[in-house]
C-alpha atoms as a PDB file:
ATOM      1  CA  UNK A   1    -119.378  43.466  32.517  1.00  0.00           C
ATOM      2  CA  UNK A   2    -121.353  40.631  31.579  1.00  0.00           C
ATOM      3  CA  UNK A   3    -120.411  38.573  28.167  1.00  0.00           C
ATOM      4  CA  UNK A   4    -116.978  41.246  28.112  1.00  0.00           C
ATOM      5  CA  UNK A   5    -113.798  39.804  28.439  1.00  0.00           C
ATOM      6  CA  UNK A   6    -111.274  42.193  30.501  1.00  0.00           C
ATOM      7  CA  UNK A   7    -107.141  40.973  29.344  1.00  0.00           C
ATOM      8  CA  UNK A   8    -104.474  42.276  31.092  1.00  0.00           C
ATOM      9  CA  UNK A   9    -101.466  42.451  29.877  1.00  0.00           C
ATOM     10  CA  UNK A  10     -98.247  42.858  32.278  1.00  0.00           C
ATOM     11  CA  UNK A  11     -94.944  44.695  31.399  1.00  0.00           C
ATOM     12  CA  UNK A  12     -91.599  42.482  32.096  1.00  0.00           C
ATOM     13  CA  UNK A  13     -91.430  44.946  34.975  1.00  0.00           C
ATOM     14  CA  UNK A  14     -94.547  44.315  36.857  1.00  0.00           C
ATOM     15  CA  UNK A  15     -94.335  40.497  36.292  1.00  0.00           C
ATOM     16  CA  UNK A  16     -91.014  40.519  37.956  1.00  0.00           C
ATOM     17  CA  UNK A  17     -92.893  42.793  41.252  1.00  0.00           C
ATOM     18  CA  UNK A  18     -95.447  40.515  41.513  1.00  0.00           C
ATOM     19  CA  UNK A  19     -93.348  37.429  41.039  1.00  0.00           C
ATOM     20  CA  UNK A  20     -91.059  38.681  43.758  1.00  0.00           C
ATOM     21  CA  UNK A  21     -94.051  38.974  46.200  1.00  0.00           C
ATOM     22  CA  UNK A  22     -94.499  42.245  47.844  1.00  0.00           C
ATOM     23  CA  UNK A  23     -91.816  44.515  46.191  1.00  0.00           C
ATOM     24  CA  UNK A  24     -89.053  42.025  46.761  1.00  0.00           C
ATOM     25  CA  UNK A  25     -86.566  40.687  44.611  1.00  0.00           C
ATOM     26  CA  UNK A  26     -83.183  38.119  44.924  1.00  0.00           C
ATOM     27  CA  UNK A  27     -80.294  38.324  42.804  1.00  0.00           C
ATOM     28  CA  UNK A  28     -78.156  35.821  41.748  1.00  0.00           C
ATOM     29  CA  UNK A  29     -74.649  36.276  40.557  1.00  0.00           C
ATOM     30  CA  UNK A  30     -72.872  33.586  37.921  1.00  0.00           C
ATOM     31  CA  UNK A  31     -68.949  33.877  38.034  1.00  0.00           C
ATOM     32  CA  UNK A  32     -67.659  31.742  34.843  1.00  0.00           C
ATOM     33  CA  UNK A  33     -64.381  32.001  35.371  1.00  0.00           C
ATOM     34  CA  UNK A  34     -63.913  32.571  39.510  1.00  0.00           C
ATOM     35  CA  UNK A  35     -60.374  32.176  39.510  1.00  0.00           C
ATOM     36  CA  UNK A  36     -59.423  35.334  37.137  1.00  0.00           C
ATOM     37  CA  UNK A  37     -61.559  37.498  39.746  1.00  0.00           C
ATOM     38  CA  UNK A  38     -64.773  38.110  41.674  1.00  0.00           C
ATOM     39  CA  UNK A  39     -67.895  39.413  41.314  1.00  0.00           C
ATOM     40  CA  UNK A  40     -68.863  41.786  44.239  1.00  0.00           C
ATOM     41  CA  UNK A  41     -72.584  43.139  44.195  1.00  0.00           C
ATOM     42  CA  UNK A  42     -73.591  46.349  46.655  1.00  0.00           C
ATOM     43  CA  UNK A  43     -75.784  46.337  49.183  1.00  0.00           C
ATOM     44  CA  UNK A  44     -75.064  42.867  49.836  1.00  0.00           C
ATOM     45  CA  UNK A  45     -78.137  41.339  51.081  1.00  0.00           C
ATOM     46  CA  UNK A  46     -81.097  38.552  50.466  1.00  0.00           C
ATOM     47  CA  UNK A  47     -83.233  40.700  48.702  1.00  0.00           C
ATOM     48  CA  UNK A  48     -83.966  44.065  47.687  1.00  0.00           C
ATOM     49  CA  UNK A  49     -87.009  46.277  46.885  1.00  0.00           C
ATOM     50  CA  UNK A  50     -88.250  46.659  43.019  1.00  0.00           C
ATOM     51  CA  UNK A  51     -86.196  50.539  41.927  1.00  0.00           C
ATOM     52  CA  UNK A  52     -83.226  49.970  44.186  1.00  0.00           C
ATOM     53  CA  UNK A  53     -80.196  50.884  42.666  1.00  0.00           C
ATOM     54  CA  UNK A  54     -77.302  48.070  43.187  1.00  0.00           C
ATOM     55  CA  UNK A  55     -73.854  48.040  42.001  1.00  0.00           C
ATOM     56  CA  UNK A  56     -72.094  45.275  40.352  1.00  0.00           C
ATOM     57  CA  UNK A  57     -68.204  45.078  40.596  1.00  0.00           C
ATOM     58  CA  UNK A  58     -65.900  43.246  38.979  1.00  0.00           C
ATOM     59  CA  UNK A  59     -62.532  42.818  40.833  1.00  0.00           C
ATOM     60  CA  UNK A  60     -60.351  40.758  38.726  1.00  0.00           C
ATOM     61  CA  UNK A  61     -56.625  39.258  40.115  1.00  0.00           C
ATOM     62  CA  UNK A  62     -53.550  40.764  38.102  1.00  0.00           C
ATOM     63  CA  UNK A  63     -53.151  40.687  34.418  1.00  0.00           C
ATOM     64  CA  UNK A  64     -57.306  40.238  33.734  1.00  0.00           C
ATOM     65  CA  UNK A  65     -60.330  42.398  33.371  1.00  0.00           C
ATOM     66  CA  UNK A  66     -64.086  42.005  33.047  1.00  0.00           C
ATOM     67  CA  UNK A  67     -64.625  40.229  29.950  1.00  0.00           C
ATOM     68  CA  UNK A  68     -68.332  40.923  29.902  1.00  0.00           C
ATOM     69  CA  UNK A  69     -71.551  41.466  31.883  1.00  0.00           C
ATOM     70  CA  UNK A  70     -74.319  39.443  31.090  1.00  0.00           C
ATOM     71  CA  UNK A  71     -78.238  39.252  31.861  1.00  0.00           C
ATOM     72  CA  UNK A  72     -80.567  42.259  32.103  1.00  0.00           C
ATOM     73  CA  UNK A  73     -78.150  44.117  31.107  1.00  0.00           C
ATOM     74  CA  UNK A  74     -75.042  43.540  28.993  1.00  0.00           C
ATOM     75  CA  UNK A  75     -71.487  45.646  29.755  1.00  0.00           C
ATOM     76  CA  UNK A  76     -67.782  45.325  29.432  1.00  0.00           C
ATOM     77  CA  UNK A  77     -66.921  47.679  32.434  1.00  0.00           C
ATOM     78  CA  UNK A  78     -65.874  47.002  35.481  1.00  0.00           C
ATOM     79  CA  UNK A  79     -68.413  48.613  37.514  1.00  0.00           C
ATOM     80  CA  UNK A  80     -71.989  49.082  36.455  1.00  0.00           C
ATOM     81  CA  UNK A  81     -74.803  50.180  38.506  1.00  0.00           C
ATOM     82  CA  UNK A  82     -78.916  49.230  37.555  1.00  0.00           C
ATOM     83  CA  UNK A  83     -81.773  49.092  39.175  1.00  0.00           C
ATOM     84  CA  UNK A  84     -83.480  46.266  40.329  1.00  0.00           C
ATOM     85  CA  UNK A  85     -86.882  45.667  38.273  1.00  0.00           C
ATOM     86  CA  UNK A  86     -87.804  42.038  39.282  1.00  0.00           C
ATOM     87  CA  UNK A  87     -85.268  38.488  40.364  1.00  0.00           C
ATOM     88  CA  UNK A  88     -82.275  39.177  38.405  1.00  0.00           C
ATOM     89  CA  UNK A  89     -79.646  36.404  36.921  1.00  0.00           C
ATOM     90  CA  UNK A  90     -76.503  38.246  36.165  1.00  0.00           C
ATOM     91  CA  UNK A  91     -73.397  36.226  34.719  1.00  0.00           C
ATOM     92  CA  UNK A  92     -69.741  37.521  34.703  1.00  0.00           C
ATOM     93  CA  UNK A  93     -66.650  36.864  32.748  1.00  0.00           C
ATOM     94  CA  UNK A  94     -62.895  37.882  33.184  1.00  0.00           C
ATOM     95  CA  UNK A  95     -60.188  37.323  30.709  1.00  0.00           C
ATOM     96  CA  UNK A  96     -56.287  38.357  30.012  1.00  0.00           C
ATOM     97  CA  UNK A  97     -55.792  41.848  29.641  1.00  0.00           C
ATOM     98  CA  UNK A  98     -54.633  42.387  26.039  1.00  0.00           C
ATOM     99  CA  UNK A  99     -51.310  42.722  24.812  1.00  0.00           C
ATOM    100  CA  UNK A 100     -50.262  46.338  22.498  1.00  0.00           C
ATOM    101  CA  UNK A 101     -47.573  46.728  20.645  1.00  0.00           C
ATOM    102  CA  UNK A 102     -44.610  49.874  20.632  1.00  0.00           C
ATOM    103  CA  UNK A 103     -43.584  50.689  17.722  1.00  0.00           C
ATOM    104  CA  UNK A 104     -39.766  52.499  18.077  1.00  0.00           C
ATOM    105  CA  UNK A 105     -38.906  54.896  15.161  1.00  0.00           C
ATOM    106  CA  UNK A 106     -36.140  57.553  14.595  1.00  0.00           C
ATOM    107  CA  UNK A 107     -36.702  60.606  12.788  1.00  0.00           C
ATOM    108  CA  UNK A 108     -34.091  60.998  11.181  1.00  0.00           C
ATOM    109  CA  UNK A 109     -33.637  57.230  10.115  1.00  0.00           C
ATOM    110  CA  UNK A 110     -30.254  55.948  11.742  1.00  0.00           C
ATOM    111  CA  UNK A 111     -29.683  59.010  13.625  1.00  0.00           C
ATOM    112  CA  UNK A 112     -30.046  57.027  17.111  1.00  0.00           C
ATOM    113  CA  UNK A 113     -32.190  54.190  19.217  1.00  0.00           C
ATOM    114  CA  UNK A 114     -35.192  54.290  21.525  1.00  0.00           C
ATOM    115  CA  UNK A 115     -34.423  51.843  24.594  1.00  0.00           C
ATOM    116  CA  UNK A 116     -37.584  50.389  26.386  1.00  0.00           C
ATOM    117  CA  UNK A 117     -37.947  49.651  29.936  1.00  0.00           C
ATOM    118  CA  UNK A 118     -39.054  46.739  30.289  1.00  0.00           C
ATOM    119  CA  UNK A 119     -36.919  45.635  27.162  1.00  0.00           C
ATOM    120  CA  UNK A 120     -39.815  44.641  24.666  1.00  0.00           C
ATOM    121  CA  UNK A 121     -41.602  46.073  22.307  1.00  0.00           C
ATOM    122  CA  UNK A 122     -45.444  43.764  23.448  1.00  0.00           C
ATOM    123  CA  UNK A 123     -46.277  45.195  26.377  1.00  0.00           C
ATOM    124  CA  UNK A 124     -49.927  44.192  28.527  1.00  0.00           C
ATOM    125  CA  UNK A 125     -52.429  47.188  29.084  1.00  0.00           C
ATOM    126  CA  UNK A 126     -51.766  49.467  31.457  1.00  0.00           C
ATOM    127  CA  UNK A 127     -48.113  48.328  31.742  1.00  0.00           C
ATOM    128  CA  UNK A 128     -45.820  51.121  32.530  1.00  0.00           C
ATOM    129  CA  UNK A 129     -43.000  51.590  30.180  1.00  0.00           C
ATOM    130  CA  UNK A 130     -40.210  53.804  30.242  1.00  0.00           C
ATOM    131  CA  UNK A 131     -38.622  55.345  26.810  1.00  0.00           C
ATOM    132  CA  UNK A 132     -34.926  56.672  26.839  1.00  0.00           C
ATOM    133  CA  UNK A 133     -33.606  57.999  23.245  1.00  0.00           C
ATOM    134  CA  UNK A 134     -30.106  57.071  22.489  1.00  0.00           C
ATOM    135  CA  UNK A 135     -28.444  59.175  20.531  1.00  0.00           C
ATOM    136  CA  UNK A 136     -25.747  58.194  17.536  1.00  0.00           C
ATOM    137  CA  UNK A 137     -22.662  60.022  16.741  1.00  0.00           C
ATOM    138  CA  UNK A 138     -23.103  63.719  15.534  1.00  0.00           C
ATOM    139  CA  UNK A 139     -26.967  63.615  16.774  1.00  0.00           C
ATOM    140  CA  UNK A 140     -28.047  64.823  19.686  1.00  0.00           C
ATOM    141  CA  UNK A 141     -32.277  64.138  21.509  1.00  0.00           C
ATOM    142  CA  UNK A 142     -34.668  66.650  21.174  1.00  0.00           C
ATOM    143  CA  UNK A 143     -37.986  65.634  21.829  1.00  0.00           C
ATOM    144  CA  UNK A 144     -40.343  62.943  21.579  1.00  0.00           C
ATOM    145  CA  UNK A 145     -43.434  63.061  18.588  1.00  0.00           C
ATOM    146  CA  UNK A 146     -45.431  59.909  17.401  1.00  0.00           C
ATOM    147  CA  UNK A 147     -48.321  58.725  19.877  1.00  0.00           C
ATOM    148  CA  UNK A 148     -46.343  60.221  23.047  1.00  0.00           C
ATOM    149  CA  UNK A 149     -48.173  63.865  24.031  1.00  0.00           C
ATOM    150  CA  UNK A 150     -46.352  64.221  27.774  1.00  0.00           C
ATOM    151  CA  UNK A 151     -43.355  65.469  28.650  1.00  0.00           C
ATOM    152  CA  UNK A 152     -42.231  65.362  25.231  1.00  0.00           C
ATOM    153  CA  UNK A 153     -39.179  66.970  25.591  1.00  0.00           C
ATOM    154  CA  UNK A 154     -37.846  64.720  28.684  1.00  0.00           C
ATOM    155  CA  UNK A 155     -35.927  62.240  27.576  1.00  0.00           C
ATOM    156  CA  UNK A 156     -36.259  59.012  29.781  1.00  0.00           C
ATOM    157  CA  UNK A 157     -40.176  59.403  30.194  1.00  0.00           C
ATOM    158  CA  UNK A 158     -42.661  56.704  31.317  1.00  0.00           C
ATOM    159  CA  UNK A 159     -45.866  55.644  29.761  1.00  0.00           C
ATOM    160  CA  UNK A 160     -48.725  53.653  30.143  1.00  0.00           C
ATOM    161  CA  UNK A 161     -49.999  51.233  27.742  1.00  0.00           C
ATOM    162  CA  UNK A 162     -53.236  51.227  26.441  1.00  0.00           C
ATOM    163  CA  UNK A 163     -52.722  50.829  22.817  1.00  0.00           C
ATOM    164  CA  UNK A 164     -50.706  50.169  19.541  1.00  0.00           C
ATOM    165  CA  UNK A 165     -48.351  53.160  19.855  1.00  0.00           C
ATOM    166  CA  UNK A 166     -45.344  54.594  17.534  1.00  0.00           C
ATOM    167  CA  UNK A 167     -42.862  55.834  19.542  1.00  0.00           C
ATOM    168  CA  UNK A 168     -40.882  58.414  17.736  1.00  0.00           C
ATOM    169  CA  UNK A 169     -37.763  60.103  18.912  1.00  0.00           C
ATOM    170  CA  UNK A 170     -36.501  62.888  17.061  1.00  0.00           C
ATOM    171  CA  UNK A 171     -32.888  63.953  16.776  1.00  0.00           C
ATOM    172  CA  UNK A 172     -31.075  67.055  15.742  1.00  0.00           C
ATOM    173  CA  UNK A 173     -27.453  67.750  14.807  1.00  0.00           C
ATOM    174  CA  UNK A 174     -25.412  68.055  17.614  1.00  0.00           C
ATOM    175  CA  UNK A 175     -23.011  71.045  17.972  1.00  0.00           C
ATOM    176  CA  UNK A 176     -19.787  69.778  16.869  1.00  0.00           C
ATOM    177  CA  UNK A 177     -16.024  71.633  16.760  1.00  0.00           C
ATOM    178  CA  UNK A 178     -14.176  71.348  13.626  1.00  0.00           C
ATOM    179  CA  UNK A 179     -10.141  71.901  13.612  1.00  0.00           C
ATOM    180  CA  UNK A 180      -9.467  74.767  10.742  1.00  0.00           C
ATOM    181  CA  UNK A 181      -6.133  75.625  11.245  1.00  0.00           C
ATOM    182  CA  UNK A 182      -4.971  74.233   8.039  1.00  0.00           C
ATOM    183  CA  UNK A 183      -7.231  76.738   6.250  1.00  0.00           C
ATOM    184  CA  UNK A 184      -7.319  79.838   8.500  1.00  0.00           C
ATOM    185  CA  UNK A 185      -5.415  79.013  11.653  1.00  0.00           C
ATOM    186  CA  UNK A 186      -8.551  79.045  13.701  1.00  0.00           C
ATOM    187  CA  UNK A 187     -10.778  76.881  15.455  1.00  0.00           C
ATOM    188  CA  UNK A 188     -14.816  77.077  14.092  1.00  0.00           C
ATOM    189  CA  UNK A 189     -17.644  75.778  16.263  1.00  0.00           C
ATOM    190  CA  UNK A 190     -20.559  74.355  14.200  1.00  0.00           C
ATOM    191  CA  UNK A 191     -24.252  73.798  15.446  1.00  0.00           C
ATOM    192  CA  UNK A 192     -27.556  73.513  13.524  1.00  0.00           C
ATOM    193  CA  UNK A 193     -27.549  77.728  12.945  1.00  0.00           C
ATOM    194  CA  UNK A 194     -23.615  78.106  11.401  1.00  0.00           C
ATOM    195  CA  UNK A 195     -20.349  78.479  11.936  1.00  0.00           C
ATOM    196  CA  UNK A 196     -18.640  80.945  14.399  1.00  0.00           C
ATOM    197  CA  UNK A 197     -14.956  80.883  15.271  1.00  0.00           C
ATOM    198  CA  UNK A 198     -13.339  80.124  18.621  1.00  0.00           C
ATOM    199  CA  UNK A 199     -11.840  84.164  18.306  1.00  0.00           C
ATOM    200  CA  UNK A 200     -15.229  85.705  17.195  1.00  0.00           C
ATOM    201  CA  UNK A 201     -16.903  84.149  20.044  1.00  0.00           C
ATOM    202  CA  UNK A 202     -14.361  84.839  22.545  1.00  0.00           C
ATOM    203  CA  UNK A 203     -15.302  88.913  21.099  1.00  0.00           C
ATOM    204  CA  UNK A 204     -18.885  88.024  21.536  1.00  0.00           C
ATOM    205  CA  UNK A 205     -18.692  87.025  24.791  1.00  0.00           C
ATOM    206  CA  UNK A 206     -16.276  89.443  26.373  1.00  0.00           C
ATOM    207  CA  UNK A 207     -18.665  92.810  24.888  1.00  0.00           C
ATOM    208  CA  UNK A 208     -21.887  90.651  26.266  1.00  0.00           C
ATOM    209  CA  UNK A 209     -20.042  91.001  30.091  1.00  0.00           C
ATOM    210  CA  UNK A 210     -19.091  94.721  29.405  1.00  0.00           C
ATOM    211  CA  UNK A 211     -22.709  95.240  28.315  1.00  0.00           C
ATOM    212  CA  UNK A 212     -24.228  93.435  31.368  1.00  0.00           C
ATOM    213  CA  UNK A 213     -21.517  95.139  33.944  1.00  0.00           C
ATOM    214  CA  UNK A 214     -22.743  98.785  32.219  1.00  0.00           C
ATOM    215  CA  UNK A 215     -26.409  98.120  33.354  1.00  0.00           C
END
């Protein structure tokens, strides 16, 4: 209309259609650091229509991870899919993965080890570590308790590393025979629930096979 001014104002996402010309747009990828790993982007191609989705990959060599995603979009994962709203600049970073520490403890205090496998207690993430509990004299394994939730009553178990851990194997008295003769003139066997002599037992036993040959 005559002595009316029309504005128009364009969102980031038209600009980038009509920029691209006809629906199209290119995307560029920046790998900082290209020996730690590479940046793979799917479909592969020159250019791609304004809504398609695309996939960005990171695919780093041993020992690293995606530090960091940047451009449109920022992200720390290894795989992130967008879609594309205009030309897109996206920059990618890998670094070491990081290092965790195990922490061994013994519950009770001095009544054994904890061996790792490898032998260390700094381990990288997603390094797989094998615990065996070691039991000291008088003690015997019973099952694992700390930041360990599988297979906690295997000993010799393997893990994988993915953060500060304690590692805490727990020990119980082991059942242990103790000469009495000098008292009684028997032999007593002693485990975390009493005493029972060698003769008592020896009763026990012999009615439990009468019972079981009755049935």
């Amino acid at each position: 209309m005559t002595g009316n001014t029309i504005r128009l104002v364009l969102s980031a996402t038209a600009a980038g259609w009509l920029a691209a010309g006809a629906g199209a747009a290119t995307i560029q990828v920046v790998n900082l650091t290209p020996d730690l790993g590479t940046a793979v982007v799917e479909p592969d191609q020159d250019d791609y229509e304004i809504g398609t989705l695309v996939t960005f990959r990171g695919e780093p060599v041993e020992g690293y991870h995606v530090a960091e995603w940047y451009g449109p979009f920022v992200s720390s994962a290894d795989t992130i899919t967008v879609p594309v709203e205009g030309d897109m600049e996206v920059i990618v970073a890998f670094a070491p993965l990081p290092y965790y520490v195990l922490t061994p403890v013994t519950d009770p205090s001095g009544a054994g080890s904890i061996v790792f496998d490898p032998p260390a207690v700094e381990h990288q993430e997603g390094t797989q570590v094998t615990l065996y509990a070691v039991a000291g004299p008088g003690y015997a394994f019973d099952h694992w308790d700390g930041d360990v939730v599988d297979n906690v009553g295997s000993n010799g178990i393997t893990i994988t590393v993915a953060q500060d851990m304690d590692v805490v194997a727990v020990f119980e008295p082991a059942a242990t025979v103790d000469d009495d003769t000098s008292s009684r003139g028997s032999v007593r066997v002693t485990g975390p629930c009493g005493a029972i002599s060698v003769a008592n037992l020896a009763l026990l036993l012999t009615a439990l096979a009468s019972l079981r040959r009755l049935r």
